[in-house]
PDB file of N, CA and C in Angstrom:
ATOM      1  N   UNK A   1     121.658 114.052 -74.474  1.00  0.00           N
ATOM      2  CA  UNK A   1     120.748 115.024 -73.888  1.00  0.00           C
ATOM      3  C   UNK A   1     119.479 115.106 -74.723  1.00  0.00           C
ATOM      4  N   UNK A   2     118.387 115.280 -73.925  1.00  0.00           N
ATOM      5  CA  UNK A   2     117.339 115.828 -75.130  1.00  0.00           C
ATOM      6  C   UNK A   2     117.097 117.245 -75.238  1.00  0.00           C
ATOM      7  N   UNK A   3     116.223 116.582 -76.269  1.00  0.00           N
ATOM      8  CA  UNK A   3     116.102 117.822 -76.946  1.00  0.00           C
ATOM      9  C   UNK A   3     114.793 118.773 -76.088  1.00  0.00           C
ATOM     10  N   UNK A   4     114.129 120.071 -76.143  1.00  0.00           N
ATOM     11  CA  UNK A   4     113.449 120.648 -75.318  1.00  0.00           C
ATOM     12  C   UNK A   4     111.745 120.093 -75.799  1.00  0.00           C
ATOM     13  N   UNK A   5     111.806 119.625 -77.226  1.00  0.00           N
ATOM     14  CA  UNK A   5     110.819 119.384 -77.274  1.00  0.00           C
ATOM     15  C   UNK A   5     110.152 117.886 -76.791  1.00  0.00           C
ATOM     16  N   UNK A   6     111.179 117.081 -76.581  1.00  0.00           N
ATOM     17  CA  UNK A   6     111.062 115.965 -76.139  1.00  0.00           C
ATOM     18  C   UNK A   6     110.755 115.994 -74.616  1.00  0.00           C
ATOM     19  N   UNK A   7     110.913 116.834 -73.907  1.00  0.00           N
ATOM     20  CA  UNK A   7     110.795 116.821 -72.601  1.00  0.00           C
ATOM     21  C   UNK A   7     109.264 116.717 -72.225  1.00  0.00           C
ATOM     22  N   UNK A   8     108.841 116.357 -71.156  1.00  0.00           N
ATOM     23  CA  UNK A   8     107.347 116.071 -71.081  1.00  0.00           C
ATOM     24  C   UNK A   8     107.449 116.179 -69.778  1.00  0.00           C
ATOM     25  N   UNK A   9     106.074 117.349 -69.026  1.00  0.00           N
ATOM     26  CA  UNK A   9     105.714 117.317 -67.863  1.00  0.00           C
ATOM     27  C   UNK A   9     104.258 116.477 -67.301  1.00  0.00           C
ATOM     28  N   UNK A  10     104.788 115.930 -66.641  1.00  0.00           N
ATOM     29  CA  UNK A  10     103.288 115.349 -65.804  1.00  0.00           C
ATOM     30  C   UNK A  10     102.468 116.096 -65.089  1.00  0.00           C
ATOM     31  N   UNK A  11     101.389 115.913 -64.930  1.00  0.00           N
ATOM     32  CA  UNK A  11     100.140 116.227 -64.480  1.00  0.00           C
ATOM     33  C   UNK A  11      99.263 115.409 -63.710  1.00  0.00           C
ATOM     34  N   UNK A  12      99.350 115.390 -62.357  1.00  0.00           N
ATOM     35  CA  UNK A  12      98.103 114.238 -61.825  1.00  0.00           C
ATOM     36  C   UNK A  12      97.117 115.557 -61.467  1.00  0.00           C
ATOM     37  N   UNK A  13      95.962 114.884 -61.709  1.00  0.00           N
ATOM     38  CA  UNK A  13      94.935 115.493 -60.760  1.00  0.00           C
ATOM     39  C   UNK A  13      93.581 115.686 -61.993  1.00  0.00           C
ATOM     40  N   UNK A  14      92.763 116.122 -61.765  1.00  0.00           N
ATOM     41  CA  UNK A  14      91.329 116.158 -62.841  1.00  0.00           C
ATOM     42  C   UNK A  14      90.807 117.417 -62.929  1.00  0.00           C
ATOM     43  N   UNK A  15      91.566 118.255 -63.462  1.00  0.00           N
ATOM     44  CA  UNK A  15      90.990 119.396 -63.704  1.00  0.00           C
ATOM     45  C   UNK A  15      91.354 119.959 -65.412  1.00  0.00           C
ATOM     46  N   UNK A  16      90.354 119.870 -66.026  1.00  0.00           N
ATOM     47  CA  UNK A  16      89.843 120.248 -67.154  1.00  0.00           C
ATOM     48  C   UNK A  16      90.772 121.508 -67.518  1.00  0.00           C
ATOM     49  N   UNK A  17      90.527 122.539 -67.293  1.00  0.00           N
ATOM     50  CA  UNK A  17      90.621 124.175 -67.527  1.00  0.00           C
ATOM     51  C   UNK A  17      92.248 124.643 -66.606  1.00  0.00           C
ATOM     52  N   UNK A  18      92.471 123.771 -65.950  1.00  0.00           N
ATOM     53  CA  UNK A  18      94.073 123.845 -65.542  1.00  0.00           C
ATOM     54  C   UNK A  18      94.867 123.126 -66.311  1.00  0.00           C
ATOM     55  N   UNK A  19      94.429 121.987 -66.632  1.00  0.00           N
ATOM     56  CA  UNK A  19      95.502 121.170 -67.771  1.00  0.00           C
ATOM     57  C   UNK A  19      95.518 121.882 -68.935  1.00  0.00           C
ATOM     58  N   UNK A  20      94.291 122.888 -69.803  1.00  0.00           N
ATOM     59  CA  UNK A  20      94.483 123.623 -70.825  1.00  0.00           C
ATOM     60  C   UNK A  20      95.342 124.038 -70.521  1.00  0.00           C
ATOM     61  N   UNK A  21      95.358 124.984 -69.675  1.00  0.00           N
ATOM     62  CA  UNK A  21      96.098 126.499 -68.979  1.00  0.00           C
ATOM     63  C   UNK A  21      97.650 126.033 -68.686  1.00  0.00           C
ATOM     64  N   UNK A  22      97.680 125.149 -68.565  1.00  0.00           N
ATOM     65  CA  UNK A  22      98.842 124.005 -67.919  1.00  0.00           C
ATOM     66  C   UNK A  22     100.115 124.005 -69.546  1.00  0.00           C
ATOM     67  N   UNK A  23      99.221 123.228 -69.905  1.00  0.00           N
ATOM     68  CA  UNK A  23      98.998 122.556 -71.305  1.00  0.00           C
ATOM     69  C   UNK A  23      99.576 123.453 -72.399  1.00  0.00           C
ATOM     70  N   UNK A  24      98.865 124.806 -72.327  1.00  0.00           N
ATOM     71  CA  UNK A  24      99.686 125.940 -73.227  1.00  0.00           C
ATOM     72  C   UNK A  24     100.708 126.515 -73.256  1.00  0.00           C
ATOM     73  N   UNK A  25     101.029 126.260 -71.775  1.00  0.00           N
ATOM     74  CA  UNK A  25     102.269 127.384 -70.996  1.00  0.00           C
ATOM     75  C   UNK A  25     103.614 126.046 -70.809  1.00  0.00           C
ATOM     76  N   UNK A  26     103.534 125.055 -70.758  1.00  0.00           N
ATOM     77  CA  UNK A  26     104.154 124.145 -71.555  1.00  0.00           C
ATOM     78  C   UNK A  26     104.974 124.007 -72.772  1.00  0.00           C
ATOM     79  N   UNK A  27     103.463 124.101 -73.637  1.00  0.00           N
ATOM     80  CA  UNK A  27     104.002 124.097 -75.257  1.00  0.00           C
ATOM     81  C   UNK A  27     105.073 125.062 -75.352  1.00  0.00           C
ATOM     82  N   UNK A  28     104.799 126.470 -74.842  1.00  0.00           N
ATOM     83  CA  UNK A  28     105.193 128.201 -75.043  1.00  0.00           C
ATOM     84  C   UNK A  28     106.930 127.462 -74.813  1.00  0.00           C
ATOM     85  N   UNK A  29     107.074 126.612 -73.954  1.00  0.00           N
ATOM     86  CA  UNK A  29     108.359 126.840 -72.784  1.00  0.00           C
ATOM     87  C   UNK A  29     109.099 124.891 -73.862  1.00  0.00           C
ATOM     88  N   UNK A  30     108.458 124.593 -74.758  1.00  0.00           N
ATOM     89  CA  UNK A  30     109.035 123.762 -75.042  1.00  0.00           C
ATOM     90  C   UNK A  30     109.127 121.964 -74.440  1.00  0.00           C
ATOM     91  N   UNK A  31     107.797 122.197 -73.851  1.00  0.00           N
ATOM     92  CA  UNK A  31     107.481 120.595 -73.164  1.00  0.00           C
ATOM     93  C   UNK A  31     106.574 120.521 -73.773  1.00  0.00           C
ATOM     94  N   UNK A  32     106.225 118.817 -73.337  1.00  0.00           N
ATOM     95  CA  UNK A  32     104.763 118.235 -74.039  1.00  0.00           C
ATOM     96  C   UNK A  32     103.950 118.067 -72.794  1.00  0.00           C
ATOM     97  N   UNK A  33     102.766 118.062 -72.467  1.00  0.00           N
ATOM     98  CA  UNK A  33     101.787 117.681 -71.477  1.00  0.00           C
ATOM     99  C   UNK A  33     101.055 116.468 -71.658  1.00  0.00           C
ATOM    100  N   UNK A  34     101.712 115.969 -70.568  1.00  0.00           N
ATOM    101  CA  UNK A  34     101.010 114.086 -69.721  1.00  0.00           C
ATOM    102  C   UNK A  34     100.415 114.198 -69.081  1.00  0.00           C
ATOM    103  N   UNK A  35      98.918 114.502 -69.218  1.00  0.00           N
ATOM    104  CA  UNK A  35      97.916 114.400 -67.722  1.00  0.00           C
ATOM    105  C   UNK A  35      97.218 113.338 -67.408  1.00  0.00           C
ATOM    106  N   UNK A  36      97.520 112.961 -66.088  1.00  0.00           N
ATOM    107  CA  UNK A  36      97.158 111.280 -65.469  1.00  0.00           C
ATOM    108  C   UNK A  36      95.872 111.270 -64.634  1.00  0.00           C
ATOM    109  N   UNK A  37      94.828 111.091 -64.276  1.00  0.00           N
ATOM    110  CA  UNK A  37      93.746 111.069 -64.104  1.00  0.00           C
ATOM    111  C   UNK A  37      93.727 110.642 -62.691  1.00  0.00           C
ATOM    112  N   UNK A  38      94.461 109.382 -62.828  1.00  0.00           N
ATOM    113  CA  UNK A  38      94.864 108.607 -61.918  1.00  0.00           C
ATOM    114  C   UNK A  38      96.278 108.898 -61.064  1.00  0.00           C
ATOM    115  N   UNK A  39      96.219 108.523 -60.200  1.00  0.00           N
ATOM    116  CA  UNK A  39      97.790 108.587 -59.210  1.00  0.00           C
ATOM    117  C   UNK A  39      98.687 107.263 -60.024  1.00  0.00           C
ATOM    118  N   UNK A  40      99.728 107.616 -61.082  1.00  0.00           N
ATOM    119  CA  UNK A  40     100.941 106.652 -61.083  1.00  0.00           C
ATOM    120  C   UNK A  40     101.411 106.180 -60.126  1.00  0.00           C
ATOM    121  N   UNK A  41     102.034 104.817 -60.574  1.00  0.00           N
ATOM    122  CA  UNK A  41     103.343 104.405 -59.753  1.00  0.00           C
ATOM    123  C   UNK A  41     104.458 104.826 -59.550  1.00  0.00           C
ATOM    124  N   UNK A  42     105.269 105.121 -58.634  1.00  0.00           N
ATOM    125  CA  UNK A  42     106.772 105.945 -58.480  1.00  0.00           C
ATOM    126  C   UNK A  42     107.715 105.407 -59.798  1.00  0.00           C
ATOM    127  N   UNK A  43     107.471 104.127 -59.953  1.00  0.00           N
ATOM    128  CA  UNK A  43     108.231 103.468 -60.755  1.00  0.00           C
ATOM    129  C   UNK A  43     108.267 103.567 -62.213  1.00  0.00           C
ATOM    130  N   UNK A  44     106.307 104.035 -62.572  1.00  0.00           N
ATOM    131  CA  UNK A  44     106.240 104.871 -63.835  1.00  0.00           C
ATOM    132  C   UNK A  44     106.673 105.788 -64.293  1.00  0.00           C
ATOM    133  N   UNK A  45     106.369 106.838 -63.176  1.00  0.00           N
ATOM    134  CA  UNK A  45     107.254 108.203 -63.260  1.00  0.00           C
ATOM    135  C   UNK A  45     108.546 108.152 -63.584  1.00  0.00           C
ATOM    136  N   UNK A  46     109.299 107.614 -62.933  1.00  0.00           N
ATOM    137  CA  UNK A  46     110.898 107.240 -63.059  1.00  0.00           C
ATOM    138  C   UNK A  46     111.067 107.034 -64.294  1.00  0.00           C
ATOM    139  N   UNK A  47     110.238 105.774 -64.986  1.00  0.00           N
ATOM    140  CA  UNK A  47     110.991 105.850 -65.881  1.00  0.00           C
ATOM    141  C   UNK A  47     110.315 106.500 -67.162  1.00  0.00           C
ATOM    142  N   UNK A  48     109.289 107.288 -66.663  1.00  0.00           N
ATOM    143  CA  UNK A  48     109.097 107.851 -67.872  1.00  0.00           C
ATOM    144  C   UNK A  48     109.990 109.022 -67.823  1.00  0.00           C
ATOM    145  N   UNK A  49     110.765 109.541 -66.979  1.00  0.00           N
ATOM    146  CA  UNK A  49     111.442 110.354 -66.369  1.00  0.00           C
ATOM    147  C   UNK A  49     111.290 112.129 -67.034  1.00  0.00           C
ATOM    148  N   UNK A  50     109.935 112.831 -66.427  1.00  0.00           N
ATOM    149  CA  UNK A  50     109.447 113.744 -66.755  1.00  0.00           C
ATOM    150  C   UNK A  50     110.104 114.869 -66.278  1.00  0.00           C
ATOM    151  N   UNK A  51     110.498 115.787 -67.090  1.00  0.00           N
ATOM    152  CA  UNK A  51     111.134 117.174 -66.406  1.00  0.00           C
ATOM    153  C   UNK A  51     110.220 117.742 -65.017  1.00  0.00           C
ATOM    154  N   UNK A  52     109.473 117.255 -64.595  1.00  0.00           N
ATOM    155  CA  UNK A  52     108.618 117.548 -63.623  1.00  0.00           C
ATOM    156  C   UNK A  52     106.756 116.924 -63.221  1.00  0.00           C
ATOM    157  N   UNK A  53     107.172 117.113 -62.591  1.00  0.00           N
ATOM    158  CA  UNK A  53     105.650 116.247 -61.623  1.00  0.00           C
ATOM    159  C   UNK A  53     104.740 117.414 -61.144  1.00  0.00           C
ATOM    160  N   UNK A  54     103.647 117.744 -61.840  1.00  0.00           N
ATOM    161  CA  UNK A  54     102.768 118.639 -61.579  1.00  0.00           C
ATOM    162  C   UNK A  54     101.385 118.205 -61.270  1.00  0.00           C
ATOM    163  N   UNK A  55     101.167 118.216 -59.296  1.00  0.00           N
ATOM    164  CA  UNK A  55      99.865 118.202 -59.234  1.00  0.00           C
ATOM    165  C   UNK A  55      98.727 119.265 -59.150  1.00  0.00           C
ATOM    166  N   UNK A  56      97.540 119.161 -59.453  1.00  0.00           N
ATOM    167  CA  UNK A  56      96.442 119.973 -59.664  1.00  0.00           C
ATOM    168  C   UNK A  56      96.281 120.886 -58.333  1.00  0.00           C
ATOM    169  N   UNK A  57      96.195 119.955 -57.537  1.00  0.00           N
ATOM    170  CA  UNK A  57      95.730 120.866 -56.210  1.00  0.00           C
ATOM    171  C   UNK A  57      96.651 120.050 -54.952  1.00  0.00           C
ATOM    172  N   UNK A  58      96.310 120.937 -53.853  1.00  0.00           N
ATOM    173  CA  UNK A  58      97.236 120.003 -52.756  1.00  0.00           C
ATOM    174  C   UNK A  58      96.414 118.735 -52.398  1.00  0.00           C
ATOM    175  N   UNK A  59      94.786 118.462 -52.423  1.00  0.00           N
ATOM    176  CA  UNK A  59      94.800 117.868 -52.216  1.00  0.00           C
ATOM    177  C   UNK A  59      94.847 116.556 -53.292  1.00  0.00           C
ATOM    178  N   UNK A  60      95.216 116.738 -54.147  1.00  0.00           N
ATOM    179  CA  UNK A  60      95.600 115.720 -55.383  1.00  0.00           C
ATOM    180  C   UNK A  60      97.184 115.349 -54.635  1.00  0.00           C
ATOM    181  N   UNK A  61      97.584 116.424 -54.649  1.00  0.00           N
ATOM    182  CA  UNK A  61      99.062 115.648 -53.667  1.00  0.00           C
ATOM    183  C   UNK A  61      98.923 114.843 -52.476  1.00  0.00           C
ATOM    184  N   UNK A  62      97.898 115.350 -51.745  1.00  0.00           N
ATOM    185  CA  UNK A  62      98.220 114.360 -50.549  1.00  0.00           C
ATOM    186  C   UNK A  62      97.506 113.174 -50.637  1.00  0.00           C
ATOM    187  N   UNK A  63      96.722 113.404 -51.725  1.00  0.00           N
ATOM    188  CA  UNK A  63      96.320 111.317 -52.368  1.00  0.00           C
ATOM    189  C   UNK A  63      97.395 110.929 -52.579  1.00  0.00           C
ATOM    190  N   UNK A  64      98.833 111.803 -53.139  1.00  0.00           N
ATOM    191  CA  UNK A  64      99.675 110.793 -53.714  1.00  0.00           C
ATOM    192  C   UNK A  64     100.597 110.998 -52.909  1.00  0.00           C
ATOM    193  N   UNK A  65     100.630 110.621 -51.716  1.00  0.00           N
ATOM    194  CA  UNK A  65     101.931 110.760 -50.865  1.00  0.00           C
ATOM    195  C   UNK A  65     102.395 109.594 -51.131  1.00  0.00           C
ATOM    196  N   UNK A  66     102.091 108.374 -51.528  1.00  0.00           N
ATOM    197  CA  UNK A  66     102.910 107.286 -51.650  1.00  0.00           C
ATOM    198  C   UNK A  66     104.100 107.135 -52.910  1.00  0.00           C
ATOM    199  N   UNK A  67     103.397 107.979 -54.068  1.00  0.00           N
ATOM    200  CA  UNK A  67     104.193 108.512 -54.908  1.00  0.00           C
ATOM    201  C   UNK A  67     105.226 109.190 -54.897  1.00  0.00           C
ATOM    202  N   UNK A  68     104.722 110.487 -54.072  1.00  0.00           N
ATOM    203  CA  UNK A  68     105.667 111.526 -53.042  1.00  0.00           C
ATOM    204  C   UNK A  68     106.816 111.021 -52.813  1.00  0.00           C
ATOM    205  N   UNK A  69     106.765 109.894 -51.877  1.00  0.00           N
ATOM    206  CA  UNK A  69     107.519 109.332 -50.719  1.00  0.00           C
ATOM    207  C   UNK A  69     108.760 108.555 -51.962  1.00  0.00           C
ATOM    208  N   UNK A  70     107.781 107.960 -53.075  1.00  0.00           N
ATOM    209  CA  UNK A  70     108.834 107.121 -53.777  1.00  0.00           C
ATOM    210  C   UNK A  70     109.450 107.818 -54.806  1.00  0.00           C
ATOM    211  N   UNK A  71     108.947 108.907 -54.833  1.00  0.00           N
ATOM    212  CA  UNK A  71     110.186 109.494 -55.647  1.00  0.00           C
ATOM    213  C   UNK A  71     111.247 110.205 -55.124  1.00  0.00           C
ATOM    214  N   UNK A  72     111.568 110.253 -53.957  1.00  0.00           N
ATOM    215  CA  UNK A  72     112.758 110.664 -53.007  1.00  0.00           C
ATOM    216  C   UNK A  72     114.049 109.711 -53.209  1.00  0.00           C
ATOM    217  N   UNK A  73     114.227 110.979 -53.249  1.00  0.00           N
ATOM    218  CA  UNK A  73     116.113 111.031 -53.821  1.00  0.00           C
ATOM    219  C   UNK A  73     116.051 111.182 -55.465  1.00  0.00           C
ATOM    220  N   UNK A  74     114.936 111.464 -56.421  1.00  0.00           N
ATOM    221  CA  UNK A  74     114.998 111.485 -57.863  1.00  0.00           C
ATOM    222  C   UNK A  74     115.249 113.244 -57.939  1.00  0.00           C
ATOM    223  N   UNK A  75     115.343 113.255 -59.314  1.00  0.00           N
ATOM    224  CA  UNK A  75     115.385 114.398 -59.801  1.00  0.00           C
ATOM    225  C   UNK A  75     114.506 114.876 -60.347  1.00  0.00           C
ATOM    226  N   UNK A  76     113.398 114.324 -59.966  1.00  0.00           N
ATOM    227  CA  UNK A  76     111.902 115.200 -60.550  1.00  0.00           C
ATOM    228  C   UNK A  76     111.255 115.535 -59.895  1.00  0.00           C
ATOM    229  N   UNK A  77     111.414 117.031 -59.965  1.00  0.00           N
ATOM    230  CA  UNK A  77     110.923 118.280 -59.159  1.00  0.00           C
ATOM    231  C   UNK A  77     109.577 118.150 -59.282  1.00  0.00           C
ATOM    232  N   UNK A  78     108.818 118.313 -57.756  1.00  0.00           N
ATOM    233  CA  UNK A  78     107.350 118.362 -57.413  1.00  0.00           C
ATOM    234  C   UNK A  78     106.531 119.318 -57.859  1.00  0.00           C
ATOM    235  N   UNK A  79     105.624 119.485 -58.250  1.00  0.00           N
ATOM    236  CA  UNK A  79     105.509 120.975 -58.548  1.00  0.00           C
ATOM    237  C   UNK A  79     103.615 120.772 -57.996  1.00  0.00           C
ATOM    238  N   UNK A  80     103.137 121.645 -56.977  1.00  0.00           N
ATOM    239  CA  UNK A  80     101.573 121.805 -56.800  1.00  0.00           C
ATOM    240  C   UNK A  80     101.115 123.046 -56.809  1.00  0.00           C
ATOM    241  N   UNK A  81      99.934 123.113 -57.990  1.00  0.00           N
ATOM    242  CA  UNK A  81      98.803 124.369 -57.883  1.00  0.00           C
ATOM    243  C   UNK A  81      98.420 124.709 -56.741  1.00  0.00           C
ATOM    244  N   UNK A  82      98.593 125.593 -56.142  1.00  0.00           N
ATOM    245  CA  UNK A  82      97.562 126.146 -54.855  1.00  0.00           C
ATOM    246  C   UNK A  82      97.260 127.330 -54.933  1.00  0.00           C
ATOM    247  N   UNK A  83      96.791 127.687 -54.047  1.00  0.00           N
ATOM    248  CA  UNK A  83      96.728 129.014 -53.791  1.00  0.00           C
ATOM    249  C   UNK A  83      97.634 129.437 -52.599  1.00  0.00           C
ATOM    250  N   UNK A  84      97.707 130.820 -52.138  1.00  0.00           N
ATOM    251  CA  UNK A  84      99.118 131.217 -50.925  1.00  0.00           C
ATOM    252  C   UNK A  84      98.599 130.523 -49.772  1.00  0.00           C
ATOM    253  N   UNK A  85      97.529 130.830 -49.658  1.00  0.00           N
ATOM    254  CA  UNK A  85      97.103 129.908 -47.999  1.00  0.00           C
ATOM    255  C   UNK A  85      97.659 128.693 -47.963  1.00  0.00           C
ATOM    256  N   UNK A  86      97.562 128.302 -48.921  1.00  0.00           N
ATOM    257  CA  UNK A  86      97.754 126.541 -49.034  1.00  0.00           C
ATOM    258  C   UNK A  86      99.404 126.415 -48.839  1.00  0.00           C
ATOM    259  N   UNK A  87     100.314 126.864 -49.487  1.00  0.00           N
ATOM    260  CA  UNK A  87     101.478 127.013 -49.388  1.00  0.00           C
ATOM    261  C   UNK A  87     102.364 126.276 -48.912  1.00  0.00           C
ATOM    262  N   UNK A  88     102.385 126.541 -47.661  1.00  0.00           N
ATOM    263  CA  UNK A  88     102.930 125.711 -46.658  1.00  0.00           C
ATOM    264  C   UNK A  88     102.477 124.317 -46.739  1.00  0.00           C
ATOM    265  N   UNK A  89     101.596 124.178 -46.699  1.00  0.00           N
ATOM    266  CA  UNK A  89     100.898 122.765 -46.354  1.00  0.00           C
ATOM    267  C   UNK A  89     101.689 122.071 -47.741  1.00  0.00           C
ATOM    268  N   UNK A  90     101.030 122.466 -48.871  1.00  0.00           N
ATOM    269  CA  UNK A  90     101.975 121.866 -49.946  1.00  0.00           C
ATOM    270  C   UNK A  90     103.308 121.452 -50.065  1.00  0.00           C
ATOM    271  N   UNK A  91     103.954 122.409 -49.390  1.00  0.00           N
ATOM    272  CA  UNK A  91     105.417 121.458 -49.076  1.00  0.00           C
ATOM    273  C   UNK A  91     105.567 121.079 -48.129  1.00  0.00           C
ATOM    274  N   UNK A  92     104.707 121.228 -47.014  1.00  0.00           N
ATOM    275  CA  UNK A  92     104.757 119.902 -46.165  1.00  0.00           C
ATOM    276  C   UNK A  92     104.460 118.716 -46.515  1.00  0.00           C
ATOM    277  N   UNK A  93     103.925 118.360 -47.735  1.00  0.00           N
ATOM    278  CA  UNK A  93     103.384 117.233 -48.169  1.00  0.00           C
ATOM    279  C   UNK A  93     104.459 116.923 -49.764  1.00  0.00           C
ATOM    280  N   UNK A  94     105.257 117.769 -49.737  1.00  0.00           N
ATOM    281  CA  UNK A  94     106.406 117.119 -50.589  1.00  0.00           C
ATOM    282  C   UNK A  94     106.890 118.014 -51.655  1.00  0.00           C
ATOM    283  N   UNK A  95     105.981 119.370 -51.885  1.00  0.00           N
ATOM    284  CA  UNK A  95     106.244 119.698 -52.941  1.00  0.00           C
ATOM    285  C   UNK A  95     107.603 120.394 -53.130  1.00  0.00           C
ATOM    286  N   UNK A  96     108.351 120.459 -54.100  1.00  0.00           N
ATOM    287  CA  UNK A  96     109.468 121.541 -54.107  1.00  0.00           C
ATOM    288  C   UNK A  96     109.145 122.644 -54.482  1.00  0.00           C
ATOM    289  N   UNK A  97     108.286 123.491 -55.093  1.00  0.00           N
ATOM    290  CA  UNK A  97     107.602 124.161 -55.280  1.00  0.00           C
ATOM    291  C   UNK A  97     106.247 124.334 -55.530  1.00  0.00           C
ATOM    292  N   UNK A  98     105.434 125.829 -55.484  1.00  0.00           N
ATOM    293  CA  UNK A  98     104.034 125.712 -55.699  1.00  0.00           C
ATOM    294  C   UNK A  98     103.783 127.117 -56.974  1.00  0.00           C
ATOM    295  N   UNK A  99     102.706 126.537 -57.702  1.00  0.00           N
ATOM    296  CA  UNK A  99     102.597 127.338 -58.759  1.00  0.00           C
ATOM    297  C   UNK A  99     100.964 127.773 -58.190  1.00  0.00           C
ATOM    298  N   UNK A 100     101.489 129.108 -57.698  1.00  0.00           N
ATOM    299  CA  UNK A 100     100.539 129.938 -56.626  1.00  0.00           C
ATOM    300  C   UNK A 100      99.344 130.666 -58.233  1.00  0.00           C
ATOM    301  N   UNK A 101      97.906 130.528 -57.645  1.00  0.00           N
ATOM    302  CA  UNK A 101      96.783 130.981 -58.084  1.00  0.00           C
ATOM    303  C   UNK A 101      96.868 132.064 -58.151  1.00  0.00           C
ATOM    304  N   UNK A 102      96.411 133.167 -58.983  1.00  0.00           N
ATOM    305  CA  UNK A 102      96.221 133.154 -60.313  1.00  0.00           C
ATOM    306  C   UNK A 102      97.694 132.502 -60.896  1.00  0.00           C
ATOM    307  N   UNK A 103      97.349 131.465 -61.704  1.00  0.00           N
ATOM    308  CA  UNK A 103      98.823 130.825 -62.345  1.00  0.00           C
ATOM    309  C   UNK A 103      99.226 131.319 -63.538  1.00  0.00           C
ATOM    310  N   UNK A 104     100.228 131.992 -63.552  1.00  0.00           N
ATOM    311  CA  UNK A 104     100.428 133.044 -64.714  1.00  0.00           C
ATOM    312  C   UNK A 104     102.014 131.958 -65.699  1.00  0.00           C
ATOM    313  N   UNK A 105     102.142 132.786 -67.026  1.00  0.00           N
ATOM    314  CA  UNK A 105     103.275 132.056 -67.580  1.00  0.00           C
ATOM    315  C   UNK A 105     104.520 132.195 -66.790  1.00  0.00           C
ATOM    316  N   UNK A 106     104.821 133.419 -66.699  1.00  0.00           N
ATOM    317  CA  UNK A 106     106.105 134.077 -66.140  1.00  0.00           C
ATOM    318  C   UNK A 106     106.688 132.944 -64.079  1.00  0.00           C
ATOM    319  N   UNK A 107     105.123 132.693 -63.939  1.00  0.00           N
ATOM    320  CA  UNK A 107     105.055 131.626 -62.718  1.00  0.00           C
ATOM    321  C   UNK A 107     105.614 129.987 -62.593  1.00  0.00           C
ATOM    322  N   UNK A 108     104.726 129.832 -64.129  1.00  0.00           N
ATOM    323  CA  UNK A 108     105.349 128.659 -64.542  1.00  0.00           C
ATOM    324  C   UNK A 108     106.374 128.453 -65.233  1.00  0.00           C
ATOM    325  N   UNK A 109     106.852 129.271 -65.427  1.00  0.00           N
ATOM    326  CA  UNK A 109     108.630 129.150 -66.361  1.00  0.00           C
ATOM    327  C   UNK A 109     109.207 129.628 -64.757  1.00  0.00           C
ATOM    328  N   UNK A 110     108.997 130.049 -64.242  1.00  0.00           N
ATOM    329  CA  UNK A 110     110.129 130.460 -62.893  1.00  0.00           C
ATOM    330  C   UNK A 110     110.255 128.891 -62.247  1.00  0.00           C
ATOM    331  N   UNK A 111     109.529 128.359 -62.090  1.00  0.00           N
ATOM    332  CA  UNK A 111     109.502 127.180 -61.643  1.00  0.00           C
ATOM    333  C   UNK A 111     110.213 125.916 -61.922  1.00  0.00           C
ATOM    334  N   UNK A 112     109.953 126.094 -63.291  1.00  0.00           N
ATOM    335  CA  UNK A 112     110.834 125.066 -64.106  1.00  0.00           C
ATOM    336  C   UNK A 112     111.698 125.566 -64.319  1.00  0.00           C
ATOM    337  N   UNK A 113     111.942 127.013 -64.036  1.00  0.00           N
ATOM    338  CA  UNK A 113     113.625 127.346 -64.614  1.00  0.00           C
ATOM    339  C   UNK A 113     114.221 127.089 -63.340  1.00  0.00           C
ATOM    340  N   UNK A 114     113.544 126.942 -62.136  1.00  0.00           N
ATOM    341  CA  UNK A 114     114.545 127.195 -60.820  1.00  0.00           C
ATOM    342  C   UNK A 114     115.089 125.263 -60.772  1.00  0.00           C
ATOM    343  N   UNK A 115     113.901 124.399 -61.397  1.00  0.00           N
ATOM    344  CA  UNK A 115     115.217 123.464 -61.123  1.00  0.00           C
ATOM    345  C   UNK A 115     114.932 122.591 -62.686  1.00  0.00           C
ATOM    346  N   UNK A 116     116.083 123.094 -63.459  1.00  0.00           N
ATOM    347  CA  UNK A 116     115.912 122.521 -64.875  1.00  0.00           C
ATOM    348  C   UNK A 116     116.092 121.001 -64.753  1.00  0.00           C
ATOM    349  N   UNK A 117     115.472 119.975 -65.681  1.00  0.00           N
ATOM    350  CA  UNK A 117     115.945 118.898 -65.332  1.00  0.00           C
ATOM    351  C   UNK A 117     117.403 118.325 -65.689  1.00  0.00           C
ATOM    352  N   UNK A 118     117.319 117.061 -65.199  1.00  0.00           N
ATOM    353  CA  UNK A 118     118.793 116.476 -64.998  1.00  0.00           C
ATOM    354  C   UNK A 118     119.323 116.118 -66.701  1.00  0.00           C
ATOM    355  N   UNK A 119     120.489 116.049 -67.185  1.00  0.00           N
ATOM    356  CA  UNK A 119     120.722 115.771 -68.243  1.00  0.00           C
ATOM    357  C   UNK A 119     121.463 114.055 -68.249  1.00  0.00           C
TER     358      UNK A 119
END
């Protein structure tokens, strides 16, 4: 098993001042922060095998529906910033959860606590 500090969440999408915000509330909870600029391969993800997949906005997710699509059937929980309007749409487009605007700590630990990763 690892250990909590070894665990590392991903990040696609290009936002500066959310990956801080991201980034701190992380550290607090015992992960490291991977932010990708770019859309990975399903196959990267896998095996870098991140306690979770966090995109910036929905529409950073729906660039990566091909990603989306290939990580089905894994155990790494989707996770997209939105806001409530957006909501829906976000998990129509894959997410397992959304870490709803204003993004607070208590938001982002509910999230990752609702699906801890696989051991």
């Amino acid at each position: 098993m690892k250990s909590s500090a070894q665990l590392k969440i991903l990040m696609v999408g290009n936002d500066p001042a959310l990956a801080y915000l991201i980034g701190r509330y992380a550290a607090r909870s015992g992960y490291e922060l991977a932010s990708l600029a770019g859309i990975p391969q399903a196959g990267e993800v896998n095996a870098l095998k991140p306690a979770a997949l966090i995109f910036t906005s929905v529409e950073s997710l729906e660039a990566s529906q091909t990603l989306v699509a290939g990580l089905t059937g894994s155990d790494i929980p989707v996770l997209v910033c939105t806001s409530i309007g957006e909501e829906a749409r976000g998990r129509e487009l894959g997410a397992d959860d959304c870490l709803i605007h204003p993004l607070t700590y208590d938001g982002f630990h509910s999230a990752l606590a609702a699906r801890p990763p696989k051991k």
